[in-house]
C-alpha atoms as a PDB file:
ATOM      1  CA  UNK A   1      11.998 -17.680 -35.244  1.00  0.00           C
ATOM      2  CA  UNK A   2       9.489 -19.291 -37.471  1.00  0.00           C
ATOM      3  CA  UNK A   3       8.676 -21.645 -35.291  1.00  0.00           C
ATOM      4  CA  UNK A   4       8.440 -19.679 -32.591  1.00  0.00           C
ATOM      5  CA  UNK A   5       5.897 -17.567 -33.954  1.00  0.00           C
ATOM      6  CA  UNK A   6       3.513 -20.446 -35.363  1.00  0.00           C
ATOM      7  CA  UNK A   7       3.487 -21.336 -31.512  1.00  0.00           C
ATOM      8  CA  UNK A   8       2.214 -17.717 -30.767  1.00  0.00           C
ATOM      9  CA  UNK A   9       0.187 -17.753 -33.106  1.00  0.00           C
ATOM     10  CA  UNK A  10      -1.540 -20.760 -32.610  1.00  0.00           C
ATOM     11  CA  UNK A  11      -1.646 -19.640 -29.178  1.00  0.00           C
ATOM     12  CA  UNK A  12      -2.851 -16.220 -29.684  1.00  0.00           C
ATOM     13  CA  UNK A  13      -6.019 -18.316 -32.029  1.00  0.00           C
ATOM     14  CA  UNK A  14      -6.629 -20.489 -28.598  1.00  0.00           C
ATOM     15  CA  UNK A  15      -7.155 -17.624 -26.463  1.00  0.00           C
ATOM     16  CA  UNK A  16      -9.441 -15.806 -28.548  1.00  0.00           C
ATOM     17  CA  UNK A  17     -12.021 -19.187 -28.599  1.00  0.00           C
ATOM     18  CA  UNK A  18     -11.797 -19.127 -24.869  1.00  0.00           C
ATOM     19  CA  UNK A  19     -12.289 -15.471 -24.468  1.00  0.00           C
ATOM     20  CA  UNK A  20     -14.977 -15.715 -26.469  1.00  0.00           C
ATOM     21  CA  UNK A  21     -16.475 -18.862 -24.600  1.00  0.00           C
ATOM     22  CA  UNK A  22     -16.060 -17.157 -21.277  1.00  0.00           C
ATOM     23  CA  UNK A  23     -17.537 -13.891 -22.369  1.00  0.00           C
ATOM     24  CA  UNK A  24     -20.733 -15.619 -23.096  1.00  0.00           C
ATOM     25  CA  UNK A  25     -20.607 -16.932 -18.904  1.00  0.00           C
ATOM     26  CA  UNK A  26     -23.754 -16.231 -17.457  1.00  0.00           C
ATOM     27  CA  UNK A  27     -24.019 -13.786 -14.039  1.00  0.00           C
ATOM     28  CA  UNK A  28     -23.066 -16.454 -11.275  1.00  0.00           C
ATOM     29  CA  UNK A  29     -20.759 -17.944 -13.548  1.00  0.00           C
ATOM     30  CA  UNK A  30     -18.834 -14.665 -13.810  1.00  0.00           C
ATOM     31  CA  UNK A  31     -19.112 -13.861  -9.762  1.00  0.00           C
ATOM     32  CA  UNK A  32     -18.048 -17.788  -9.583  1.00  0.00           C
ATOM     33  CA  UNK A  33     -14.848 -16.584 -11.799  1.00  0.00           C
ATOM     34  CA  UNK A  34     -13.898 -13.793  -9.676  1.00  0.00           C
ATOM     35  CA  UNK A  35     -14.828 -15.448  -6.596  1.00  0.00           C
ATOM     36  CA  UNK A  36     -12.886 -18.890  -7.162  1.00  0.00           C
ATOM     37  CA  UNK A  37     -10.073 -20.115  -4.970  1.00  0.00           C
ATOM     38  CA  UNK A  38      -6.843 -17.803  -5.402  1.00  0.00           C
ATOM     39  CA  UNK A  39      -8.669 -15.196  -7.042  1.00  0.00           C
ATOM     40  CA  UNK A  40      -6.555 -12.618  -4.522  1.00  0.00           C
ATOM     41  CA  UNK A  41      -4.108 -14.066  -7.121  1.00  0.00           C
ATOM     42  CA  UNK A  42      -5.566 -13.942 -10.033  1.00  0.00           C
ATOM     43  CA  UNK A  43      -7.681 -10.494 -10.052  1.00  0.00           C
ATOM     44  CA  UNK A  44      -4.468  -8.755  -9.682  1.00  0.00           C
ATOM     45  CA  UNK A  45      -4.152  -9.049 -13.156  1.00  0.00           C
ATOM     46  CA  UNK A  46      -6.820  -6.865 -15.270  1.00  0.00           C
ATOM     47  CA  UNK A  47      -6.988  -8.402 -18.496  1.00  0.00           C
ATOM     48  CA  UNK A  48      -7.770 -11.945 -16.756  1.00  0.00           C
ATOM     49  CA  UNK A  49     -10.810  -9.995 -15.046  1.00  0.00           C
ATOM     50  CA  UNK A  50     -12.110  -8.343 -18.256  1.00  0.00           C
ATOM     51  CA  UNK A  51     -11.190 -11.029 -20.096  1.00  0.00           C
ATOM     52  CA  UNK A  52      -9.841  -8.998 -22.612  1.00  0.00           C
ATOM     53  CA  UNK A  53      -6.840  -9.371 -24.668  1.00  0.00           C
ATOM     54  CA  UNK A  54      -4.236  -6.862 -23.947  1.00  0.00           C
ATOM     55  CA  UNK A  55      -4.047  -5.628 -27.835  1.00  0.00           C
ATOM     56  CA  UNK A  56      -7.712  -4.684 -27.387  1.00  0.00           C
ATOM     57  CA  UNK A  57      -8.217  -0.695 -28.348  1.00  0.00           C
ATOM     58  CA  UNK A  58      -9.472   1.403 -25.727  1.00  0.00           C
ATOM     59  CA  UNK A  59     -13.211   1.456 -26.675  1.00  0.00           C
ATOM     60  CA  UNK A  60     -13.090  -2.277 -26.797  1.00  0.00           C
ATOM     61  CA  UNK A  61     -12.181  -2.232 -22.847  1.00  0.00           C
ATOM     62  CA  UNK A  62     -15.163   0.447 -21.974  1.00  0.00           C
ATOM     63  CA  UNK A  63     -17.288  -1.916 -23.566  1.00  0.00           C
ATOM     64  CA  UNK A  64     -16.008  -4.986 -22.263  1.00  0.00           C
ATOM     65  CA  UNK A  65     -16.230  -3.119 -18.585  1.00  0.00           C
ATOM     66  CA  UNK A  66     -19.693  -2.104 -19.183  1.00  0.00           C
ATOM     67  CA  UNK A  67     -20.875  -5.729 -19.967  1.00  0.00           C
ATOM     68  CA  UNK A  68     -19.038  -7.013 -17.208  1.00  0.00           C
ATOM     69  CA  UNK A  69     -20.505  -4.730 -14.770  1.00  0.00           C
ATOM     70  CA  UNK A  70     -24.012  -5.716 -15.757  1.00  0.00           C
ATOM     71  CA  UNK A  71     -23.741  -8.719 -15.530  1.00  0.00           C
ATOM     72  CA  UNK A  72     -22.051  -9.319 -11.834  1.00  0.00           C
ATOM     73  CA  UNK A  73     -24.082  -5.998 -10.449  1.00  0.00           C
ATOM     74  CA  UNK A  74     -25.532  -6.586  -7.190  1.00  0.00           C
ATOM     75  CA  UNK A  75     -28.960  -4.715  -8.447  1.00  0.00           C
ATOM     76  CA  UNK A  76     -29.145  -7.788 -11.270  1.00  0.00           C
ATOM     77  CA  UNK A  77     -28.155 -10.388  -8.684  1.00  0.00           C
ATOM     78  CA  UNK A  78     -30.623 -10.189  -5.887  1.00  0.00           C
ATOM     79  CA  UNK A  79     -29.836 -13.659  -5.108  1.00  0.00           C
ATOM     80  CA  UNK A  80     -26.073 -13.411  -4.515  1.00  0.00           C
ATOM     81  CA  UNK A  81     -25.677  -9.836  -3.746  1.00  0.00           C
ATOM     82  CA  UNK A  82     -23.531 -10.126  -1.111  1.00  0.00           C
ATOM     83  CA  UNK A  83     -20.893 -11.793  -3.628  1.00  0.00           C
ATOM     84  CA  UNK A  84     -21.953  -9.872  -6.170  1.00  0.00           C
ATOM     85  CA  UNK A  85     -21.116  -6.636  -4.733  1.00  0.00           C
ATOM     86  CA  UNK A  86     -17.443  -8.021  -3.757  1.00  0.00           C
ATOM     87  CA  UNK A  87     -17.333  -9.132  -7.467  1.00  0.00           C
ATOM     88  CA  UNK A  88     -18.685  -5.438  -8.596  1.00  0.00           C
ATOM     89  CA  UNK A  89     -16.724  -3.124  -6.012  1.00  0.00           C
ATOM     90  CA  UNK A  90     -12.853  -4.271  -6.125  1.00  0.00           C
ATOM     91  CA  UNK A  91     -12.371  -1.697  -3.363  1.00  0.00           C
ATOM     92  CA  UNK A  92     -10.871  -4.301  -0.984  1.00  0.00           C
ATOM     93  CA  UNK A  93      -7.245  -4.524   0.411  1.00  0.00           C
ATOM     94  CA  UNK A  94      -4.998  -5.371  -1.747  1.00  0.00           C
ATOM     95  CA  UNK A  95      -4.873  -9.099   1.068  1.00  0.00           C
ATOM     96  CA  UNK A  96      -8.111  -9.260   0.954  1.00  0.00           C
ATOM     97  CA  UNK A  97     -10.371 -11.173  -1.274  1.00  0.00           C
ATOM     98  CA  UNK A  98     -11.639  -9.465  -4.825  1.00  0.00           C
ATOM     99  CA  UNK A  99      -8.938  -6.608  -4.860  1.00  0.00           C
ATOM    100  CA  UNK A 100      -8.893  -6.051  -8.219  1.00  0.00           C
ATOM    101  CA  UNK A 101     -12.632  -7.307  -9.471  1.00  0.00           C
ATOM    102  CA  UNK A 102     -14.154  -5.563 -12.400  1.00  0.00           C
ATOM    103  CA  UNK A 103     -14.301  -1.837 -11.387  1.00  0.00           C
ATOM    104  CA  UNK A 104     -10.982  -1.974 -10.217  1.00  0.00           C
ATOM    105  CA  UNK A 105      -9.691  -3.503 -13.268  1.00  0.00           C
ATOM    106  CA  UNK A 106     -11.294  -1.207 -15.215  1.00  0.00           C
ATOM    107  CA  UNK A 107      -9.750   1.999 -13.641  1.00  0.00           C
ATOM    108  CA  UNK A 108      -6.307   0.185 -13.932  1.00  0.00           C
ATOM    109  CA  UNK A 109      -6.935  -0.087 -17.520  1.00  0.00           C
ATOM    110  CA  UNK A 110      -8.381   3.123 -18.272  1.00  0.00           C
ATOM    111  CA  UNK A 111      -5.834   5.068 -16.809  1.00  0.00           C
ATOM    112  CA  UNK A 112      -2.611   5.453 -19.279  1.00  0.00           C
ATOM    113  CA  UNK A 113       0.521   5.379 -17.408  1.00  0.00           C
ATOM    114  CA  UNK A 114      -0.972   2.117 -15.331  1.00  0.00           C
ATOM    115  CA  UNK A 115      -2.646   0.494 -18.723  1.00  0.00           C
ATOM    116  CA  UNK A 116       0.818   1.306 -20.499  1.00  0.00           C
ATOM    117  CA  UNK A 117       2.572  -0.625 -17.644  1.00  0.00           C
ATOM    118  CA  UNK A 118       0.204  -3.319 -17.929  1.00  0.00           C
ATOM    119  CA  UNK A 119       0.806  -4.047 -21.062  1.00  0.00           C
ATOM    120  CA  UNK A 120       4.612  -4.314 -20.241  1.00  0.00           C
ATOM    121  CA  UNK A 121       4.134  -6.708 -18.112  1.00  0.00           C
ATOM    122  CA  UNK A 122       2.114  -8.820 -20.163  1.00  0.00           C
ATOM    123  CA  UNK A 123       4.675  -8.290 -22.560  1.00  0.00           C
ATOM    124  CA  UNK A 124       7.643  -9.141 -20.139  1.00  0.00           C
ATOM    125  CA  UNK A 125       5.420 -12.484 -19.460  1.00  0.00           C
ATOM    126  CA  UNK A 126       6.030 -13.322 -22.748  1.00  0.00           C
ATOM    127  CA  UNK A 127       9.161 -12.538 -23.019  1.00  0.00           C
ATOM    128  CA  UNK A 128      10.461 -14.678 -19.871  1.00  0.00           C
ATOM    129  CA  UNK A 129       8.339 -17.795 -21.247  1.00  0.00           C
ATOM    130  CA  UNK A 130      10.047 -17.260 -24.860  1.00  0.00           C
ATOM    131  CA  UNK A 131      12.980 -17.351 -23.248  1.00  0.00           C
ATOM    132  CA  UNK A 132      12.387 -20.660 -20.876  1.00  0.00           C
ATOM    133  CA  UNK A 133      11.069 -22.527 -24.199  1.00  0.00           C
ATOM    134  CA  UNK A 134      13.763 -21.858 -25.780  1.00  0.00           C
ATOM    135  CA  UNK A 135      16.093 -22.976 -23.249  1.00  0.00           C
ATOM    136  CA  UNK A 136      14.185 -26.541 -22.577  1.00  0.00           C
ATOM    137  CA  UNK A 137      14.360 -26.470 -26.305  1.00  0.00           C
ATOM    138  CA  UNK A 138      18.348 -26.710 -26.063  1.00  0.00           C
ATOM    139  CA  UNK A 139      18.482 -29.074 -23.381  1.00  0.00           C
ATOM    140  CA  UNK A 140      15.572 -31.256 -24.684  1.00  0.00           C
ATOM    141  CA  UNK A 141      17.906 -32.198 -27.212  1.00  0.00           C
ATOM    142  CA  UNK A 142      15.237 -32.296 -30.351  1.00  0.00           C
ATOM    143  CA  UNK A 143      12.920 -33.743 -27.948  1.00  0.00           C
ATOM    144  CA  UNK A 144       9.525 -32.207 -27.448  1.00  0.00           C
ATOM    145  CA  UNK A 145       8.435 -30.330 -24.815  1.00  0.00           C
ATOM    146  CA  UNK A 146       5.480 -29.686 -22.289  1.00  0.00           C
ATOM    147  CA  UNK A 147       5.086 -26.180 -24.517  1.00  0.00           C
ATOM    148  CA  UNK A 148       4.874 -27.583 -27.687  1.00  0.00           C
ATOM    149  CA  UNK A 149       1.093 -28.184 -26.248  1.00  0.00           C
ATOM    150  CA  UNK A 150      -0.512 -25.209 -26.707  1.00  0.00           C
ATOM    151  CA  UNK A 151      -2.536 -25.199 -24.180  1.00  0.00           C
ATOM    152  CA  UNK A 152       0.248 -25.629 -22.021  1.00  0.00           C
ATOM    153  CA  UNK A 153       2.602 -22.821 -23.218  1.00  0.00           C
ATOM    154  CA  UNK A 154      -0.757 -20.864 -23.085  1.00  0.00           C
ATOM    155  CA  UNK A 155      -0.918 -21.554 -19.196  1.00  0.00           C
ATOM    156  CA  UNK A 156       2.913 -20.912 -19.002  1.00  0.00           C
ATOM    157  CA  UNK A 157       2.196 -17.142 -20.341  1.00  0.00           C
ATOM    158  CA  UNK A 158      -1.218 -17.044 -17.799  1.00  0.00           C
ATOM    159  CA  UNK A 159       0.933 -17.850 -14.817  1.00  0.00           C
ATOM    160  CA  UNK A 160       4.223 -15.986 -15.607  1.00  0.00           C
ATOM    161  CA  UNK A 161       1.734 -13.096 -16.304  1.00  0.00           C
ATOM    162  CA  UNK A 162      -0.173 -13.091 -13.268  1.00  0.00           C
ATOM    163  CA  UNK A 163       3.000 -14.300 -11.104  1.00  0.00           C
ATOM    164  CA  UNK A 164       4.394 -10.796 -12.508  1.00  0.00           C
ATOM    165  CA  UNK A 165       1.366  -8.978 -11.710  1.00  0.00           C
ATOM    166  CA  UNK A 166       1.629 -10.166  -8.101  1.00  0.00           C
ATOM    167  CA  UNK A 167       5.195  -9.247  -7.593  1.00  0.00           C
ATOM    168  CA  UNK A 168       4.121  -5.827  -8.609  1.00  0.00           C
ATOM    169  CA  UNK A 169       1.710  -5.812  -6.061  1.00  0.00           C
ATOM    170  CA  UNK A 170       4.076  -7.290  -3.193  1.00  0.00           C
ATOM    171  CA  UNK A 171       6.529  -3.985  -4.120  1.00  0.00           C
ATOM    172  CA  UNK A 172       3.459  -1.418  -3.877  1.00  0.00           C
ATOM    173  CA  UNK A 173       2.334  -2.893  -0.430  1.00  0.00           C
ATOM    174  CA  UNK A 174       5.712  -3.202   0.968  1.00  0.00           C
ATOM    175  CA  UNK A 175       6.308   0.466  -0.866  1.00  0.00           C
ATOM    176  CA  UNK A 176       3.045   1.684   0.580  1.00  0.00           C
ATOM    177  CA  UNK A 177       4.019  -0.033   4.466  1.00  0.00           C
ATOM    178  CA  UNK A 178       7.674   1.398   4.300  1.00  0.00           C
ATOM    179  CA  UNK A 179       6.031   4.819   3.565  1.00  0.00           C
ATOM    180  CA  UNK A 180       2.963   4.467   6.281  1.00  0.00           C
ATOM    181  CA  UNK A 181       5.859   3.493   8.849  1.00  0.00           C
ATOM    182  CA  UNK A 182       8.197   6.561   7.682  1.00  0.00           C
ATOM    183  CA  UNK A 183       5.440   9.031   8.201  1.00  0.00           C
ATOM    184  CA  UNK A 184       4.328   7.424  11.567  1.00  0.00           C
ATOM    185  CA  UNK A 185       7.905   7.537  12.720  1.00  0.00           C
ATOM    186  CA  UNK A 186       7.825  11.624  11.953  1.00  0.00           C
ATOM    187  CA  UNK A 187       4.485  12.308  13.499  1.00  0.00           C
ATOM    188  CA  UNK A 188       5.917  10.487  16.481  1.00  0.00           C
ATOM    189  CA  UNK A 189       9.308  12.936  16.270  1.00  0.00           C
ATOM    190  CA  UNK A 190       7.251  15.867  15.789  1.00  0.00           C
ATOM    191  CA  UNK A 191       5.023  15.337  18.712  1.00  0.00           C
ATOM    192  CA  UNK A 192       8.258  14.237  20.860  1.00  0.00           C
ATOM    193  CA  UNK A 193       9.593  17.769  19.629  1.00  0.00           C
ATOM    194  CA  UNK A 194       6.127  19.387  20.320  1.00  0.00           C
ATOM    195  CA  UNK A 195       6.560  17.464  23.994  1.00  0.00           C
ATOM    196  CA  UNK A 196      10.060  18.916  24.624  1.00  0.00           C
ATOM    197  CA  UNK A 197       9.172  22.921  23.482  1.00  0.00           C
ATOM    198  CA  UNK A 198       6.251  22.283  25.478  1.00  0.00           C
ATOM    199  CA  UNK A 199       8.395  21.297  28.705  1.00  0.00           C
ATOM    200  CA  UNK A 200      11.011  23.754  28.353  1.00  0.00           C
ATOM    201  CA  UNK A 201       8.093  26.345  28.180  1.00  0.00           C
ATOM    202  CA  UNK A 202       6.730  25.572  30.809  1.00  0.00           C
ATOM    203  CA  UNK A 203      10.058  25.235  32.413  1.00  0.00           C
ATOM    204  CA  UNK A 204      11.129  28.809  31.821  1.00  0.00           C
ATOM    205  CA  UNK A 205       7.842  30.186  33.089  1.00  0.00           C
ATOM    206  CA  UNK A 206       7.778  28.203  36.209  1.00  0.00           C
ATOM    207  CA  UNK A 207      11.141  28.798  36.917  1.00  0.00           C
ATOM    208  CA  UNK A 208      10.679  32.949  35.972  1.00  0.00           C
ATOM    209  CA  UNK A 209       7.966  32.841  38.274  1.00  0.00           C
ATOM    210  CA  UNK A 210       9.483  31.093  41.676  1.00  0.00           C
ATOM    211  CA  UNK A 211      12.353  33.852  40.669  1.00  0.00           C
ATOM    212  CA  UNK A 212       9.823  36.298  41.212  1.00  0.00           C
ATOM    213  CA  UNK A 213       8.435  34.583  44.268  1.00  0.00           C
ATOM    214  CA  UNK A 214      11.677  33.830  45.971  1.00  0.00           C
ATOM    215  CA  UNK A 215      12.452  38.171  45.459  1.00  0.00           C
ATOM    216  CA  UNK A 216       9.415  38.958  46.915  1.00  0.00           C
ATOM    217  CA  UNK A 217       9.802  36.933  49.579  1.00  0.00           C
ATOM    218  CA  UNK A 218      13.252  37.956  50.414  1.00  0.00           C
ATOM    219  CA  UNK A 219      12.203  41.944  50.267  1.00  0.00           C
ATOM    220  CA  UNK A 220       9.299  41.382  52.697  1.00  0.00           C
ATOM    221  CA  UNK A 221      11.579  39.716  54.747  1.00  0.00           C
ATOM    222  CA  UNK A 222      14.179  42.613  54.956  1.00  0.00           C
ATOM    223  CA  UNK A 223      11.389  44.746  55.363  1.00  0.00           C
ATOM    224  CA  UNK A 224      10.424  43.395  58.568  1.00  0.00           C
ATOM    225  CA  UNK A 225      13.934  43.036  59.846  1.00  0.00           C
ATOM    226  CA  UNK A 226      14.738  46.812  59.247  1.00  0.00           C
ATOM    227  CA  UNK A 227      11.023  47.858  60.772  1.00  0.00           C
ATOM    228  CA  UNK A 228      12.797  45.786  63.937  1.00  0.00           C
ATOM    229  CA  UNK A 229      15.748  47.401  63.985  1.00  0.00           C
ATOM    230  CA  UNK A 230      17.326  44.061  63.827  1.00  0.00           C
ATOM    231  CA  UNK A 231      21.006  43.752  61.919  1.00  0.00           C
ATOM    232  CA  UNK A 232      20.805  41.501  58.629  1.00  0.00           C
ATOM    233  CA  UNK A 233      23.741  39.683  58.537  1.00  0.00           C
ATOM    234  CA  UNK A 234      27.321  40.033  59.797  1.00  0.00           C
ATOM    235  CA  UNK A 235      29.035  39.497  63.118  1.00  0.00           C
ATOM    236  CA  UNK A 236      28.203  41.932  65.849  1.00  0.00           C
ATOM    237  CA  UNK A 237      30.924  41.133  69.081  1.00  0.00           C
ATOM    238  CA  UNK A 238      29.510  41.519  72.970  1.00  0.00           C
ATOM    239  CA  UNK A 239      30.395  44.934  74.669  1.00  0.00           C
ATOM    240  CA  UNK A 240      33.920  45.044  76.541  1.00  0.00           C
ATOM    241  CA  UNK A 241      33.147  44.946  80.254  1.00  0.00           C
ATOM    242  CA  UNK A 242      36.191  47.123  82.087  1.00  0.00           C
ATOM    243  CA  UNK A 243      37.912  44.843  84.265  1.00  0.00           C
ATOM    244  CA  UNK A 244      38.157  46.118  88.147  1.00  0.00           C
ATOM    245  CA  UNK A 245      40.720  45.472  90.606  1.00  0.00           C
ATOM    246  CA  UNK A 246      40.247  44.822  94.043  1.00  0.00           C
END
């Protein structure tokens, strides 16, 4: 357990030094960050974005945010602003490039039932590479291992931490399509149901009003026969004619 928490430790020491050397990044060195290759990948998860460790307090995020935001703002990057603003915004699709840049990440953070289950995430990521270690650690036999590098067990919590974040958001779009496809299946019943009370309106009346048709018809027609004189119906036989004899 010692050991194991020399490594974190030791790790935790790393991370600070590079947080601190990548919060110094100038403007389109920070747009360049969220605008590398995979960053559909990578912004998913919004301490990578911020660059912010996830033990930071609340007020240490705002500020973070707000010195972010100035420096990858379109207004202070006339130059790039067309990257900037994807950098700035993180309003697009969740397939699309920069979904989760610094104003999204922000947001996640500052809300608390999302920051809490960021931070359990983060927190399972360490958790699952613990674990690993510890099992190459068995089977290594006493030899070392690629995580005995710090830098490498370091990487090994990045990518198990942003793997994690990206499974989350694989479960919220297929969540989001299973629910857009549930409600577009009802509007389709209800407006198959609106078709049908429609039809069998329109039935009834059409069918109420031929009625009325087909009675008026028939008492004009009787009319005219009685104004004749004429019999309506039934079988009238000739006259007898009296038979004479020669």
């Amino acid at each position: 357990m010692g050991e194991k928490d020399g490594l974190f430790s030791q790790f935790y020491s790393e991370v600070k030094v590079i947080e601190k050397r990548d919060s110094t990044l100038t403007p389109k060195q920070q747009i360049d960050r969220l605008n590398r290759p995979g960053c559909t990948y990578f912004n998913l998860n919004p301490f990578d974005v911020l660059q912010i460790d996830p033990d930071a307090k609340m007020s240490d995020i705002k500020s973070r945010y707000r010195q972010m935001s100035l420096l990858v703002h379109p207004d202070k990057n006339q130059d790039d602003a067309e990257r900037a603003q994807k950098a700035f915004d993180g309003k697009i699709f969740a397939l699309l490039l920069f979904s989760l840049a610094v104003t999204k990440a922000f947001k996640c953070l500052d809300d608390s039932p999302s920051y809490r289950k960021c931070l359990e995430v983060v927190q399972e990521a360490k958790d699952r590479v613990a674990k690993m270690v510890s099992e190459k650690r068995l089977k290594s036999k006493g030899q070392p291992i690629d995580e005995d590098d710090p830098a490498k067990y370091r990487h090994a919590v990045y990518v198990q931490t942003c793997k994690l974040f990206a499974d989350l958001e694989r479960l919220r779009v297929d969540e989001e399509t299973k629910q857009q496809n549930e409600r577009k299946r009802k509007a389709e019943e209800e407006e198959i149901h609106r078709f049908r009370v429609q039809y069998d309106r329109e039935w009834r009346d059409n069918y109420e009003e031929s009625r009325k048709d087909r009675i008026k018809s028939w008492r004009t027609f009787t009319a005219k026969k009685a104004k004749k004189g004429e019999s309506l119906g039934g079988f009238k036989p000739p006259k007898p004619k009296m038979e004479t004899r020669k």
